[in-house]
Protein backbone atom coordinates (compact mmCIF):
# COMPACT_ATOMS: atom_id res chain seq x y z
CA UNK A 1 -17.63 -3.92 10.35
CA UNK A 2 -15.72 -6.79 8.35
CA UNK A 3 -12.28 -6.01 6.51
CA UNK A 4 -11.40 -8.76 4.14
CA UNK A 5 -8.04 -8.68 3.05
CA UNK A 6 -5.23 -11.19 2.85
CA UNK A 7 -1.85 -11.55 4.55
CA UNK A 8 1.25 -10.37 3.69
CA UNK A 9 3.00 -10.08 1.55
CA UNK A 10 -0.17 -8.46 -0.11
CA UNK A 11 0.46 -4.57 0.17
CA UNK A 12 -2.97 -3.37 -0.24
CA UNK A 13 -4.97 -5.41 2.51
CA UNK A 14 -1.79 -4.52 4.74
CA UNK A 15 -2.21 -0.75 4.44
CA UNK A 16 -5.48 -0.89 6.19
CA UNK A 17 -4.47 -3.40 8.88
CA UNK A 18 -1.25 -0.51 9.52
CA UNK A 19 -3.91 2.35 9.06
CA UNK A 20 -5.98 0.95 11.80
CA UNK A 21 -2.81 -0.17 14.03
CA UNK A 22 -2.26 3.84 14.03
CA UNK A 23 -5.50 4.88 14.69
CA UNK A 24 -6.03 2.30 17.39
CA UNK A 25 -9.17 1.23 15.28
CA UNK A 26 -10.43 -2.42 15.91
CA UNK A 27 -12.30 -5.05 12.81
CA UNK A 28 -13.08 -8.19 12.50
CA UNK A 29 -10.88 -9.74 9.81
CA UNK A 30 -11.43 -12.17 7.04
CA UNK A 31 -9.20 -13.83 5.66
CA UNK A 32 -9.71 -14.38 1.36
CA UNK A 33 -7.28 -16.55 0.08
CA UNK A 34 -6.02 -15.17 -2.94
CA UNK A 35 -3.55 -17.87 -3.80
CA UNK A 36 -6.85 -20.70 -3.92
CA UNK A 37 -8.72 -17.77 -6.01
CA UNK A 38 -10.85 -17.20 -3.16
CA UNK A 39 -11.11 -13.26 -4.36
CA UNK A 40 -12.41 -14.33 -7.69
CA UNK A 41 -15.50 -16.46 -5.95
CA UNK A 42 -18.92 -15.93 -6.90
CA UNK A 43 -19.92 -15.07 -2.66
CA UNK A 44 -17.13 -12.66 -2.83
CA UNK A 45 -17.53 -11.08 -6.35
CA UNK A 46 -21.05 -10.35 -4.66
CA UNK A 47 -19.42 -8.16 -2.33
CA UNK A 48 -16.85 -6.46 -4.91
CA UNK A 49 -17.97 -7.00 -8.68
CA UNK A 50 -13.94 -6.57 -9.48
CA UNK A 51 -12.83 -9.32 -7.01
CA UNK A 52 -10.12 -7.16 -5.25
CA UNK A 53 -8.84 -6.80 -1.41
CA UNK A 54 -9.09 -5.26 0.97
CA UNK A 55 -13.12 -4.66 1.04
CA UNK A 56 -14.71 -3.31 3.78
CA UNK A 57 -18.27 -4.52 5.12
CA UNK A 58 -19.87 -1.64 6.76
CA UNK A 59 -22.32 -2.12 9.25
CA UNK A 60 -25.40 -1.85 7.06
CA UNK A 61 -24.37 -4.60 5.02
CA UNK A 62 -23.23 -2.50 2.17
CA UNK A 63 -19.22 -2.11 1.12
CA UNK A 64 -16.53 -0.49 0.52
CA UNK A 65 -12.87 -1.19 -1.77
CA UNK A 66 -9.98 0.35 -2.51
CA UNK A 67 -7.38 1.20 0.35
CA UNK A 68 -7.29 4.22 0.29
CA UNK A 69 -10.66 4.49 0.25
CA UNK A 70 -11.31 2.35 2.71
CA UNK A 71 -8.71 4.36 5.36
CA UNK A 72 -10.67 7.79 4.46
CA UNK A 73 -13.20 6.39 6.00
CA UNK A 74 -11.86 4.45 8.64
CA UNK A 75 -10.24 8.23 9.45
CA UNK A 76 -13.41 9.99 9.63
CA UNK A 77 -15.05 7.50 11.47
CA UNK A 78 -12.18 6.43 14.34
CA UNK A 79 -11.30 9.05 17.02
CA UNK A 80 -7.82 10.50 16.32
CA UNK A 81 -5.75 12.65 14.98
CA UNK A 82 -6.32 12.23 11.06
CA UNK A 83 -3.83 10.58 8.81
CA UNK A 84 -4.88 12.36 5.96
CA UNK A 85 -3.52 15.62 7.44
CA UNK A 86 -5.14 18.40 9.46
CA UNK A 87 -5.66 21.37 7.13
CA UNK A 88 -6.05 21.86 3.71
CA UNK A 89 -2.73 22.25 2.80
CA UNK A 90 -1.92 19.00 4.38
CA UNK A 91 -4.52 17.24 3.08
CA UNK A 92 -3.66 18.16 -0.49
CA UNK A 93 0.10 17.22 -0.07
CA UNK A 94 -0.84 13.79 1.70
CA UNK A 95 -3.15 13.25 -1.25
CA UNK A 96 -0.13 14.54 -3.73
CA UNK A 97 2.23 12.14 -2.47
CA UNK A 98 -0.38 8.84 -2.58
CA UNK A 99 -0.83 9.71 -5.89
CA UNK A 100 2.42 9.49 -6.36
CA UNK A 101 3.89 7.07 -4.81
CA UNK A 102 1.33 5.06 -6.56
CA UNK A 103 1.86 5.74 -9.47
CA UNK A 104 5.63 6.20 -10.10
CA UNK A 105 6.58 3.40 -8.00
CA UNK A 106 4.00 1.16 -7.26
CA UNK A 107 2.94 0.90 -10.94
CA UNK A 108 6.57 -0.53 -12.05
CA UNK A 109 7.24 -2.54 -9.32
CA UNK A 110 4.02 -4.39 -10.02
CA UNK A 111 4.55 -4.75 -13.78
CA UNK A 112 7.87 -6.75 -12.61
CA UNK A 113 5.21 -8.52 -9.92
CA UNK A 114 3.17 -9.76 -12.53
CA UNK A 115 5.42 -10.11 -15.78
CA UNK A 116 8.46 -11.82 -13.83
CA UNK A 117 7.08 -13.47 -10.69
CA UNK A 118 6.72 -17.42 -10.32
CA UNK A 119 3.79 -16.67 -8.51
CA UNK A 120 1.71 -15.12 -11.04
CA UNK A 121 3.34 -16.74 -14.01
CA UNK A 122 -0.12 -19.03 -13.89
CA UNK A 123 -2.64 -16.44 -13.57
CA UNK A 124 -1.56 -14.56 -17.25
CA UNK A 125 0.76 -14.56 -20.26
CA UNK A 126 3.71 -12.61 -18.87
CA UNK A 127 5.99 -10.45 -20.50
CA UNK A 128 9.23 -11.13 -18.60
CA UNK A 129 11.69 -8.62 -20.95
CA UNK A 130 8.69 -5.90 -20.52
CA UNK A 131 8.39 -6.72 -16.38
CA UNK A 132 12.47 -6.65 -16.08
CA UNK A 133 12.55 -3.09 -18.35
CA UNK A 134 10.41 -1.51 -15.07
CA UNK A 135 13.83 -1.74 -12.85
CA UNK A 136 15.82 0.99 -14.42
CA UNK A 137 12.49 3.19 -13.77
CA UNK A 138 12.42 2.05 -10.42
CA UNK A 139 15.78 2.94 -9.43
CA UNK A 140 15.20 6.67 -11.29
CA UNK A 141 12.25 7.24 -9.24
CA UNK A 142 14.29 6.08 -5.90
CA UNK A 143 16.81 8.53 -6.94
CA UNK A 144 14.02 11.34 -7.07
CA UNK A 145 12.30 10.54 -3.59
CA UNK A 146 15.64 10.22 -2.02
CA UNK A 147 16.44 13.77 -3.10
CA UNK A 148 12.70 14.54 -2.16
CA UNK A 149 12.99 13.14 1.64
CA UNK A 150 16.28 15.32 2.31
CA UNK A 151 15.64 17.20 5.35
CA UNK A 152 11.76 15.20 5.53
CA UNK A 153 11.34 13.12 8.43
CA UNK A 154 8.17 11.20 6.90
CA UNK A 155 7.31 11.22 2.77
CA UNK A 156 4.95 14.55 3.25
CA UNK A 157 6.77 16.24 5.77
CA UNK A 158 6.89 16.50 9.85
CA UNK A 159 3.98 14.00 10.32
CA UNK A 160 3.56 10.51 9.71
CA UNK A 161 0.68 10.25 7.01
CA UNK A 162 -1.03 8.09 4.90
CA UNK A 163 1.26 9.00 2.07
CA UNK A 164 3.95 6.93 4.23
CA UNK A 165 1.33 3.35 5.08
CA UNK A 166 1.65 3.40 0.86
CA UNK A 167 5.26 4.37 0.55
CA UNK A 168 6.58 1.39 3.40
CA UNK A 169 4.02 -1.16 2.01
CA UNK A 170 4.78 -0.88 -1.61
CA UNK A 171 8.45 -0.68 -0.88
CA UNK A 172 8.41 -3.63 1.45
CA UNK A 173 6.55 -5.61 -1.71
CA UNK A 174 9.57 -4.34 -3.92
CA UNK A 175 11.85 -5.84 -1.51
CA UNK A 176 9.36 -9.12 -1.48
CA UNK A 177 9.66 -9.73 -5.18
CA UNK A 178 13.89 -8.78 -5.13
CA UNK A 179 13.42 -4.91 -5.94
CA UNK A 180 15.93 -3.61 -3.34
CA UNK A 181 15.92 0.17 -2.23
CA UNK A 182 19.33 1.41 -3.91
CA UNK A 183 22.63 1.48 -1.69
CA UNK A 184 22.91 5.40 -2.37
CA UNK A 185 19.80 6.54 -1.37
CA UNK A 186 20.69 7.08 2.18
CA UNK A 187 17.59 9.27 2.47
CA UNK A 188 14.95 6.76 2.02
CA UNK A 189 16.85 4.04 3.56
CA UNK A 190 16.86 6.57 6.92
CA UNK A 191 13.23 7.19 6.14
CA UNK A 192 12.18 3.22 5.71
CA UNK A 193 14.01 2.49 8.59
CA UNK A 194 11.95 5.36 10.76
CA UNK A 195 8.52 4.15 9.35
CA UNK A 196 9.46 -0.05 9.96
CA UNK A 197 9.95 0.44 13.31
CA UNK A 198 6.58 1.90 14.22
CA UNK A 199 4.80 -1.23 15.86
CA UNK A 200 1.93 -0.63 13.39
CA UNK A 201 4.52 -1.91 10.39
CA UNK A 202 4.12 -5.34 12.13
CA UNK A 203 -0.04 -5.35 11.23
């Protein structure tokens, strides 16, 4: 297999190289520069029509995108205890809390990404008022997790999850673009603190 991706800070790509640091799991990665457009070239569009990382290159020549996606697999495939929980009831809560981490915070923090950003101030019109009106939601929704991680060790409960690869890597991006985790919220400051120090943040 072949994961293409790119390196940090892209979160995406980066929750399947932490996925497979947990699982122990071992691909060969390529590298597609984003920043030289090199997700938007015609050899790579051929393996993903929408020109997004991370894609997967299965054995048989045929692919697969979207992270999440990508680590279902990867779960069913590697030996291991499964990320995506253990019973049905775990499963469904893991799956809950993707959801919505994904979108309640990942959605604002990458409308001030793309509508604020230097970096993608090239790539499309922004709207900078529109990108900087996402922070106020952002700190609302830090609020609510921070009252929703009282008493949690990890985001869906005893176990370290999938649910918490997307909650560290789209809060680390927050932090990458200046969308800090607010003072109060001792809770998911404890948390991010927990979930950095695994030696699989580091992938």
């Amino acid at each position: 297999m072949k994961l293409y991706g790119e390196d940090n800070p892209a979160p995406n790509p980066r929750r399947v190289r932490i996925f497979l640091a947990e699982k122990g799991g071992s691909v060969e990665h390529v590298r597609v520069p984003m920043r030289e457009r090199g997700h938007k070239a015609a050899d790579f569009l051929a393996k993903n029509s929408l020109g997004q990382l991370p894609t997967l290159e299965l054995d048989d020549g045929t692919f697969l995108s979207e992270s999440v996606s990508i680590c279902r697999y990867l779960d069913e495939t590697l030996p291991g205890p499964s990320l995506f929980g253990a019973t049905a009831r775990e499963r469904a809560e893991v799956d809950m809390w993707i959801r919505r981490i994904e979108f309640q915070l990942m959605t604002p923090i990458g409308q001030i990404w793309r509508h604020t950003h230097p970096l993608t101030a090239t790539l499309l019109t922004q709207f900078k008022d529109f990108g900087e009106s996402n922070r106020p939601r952002i700190e609302q929704v830090y609020r609510w997790l921070d009252s929703e991680l009282a008493g949690k060790a990890f985001i869906a409960g005893e176990a370290y999850s999938m649910a918490d690869i997307i909650a560290l890597t789209t809060v680390d991006f927050g932090l990458f673009i200046g969308v800090p985790i607010p003072a109060d919220c001792a809770n998911v400051l404890a948390w991010h603190g927990r979930v950095a120090a695994r030696p699989s943040a580091s992938a």
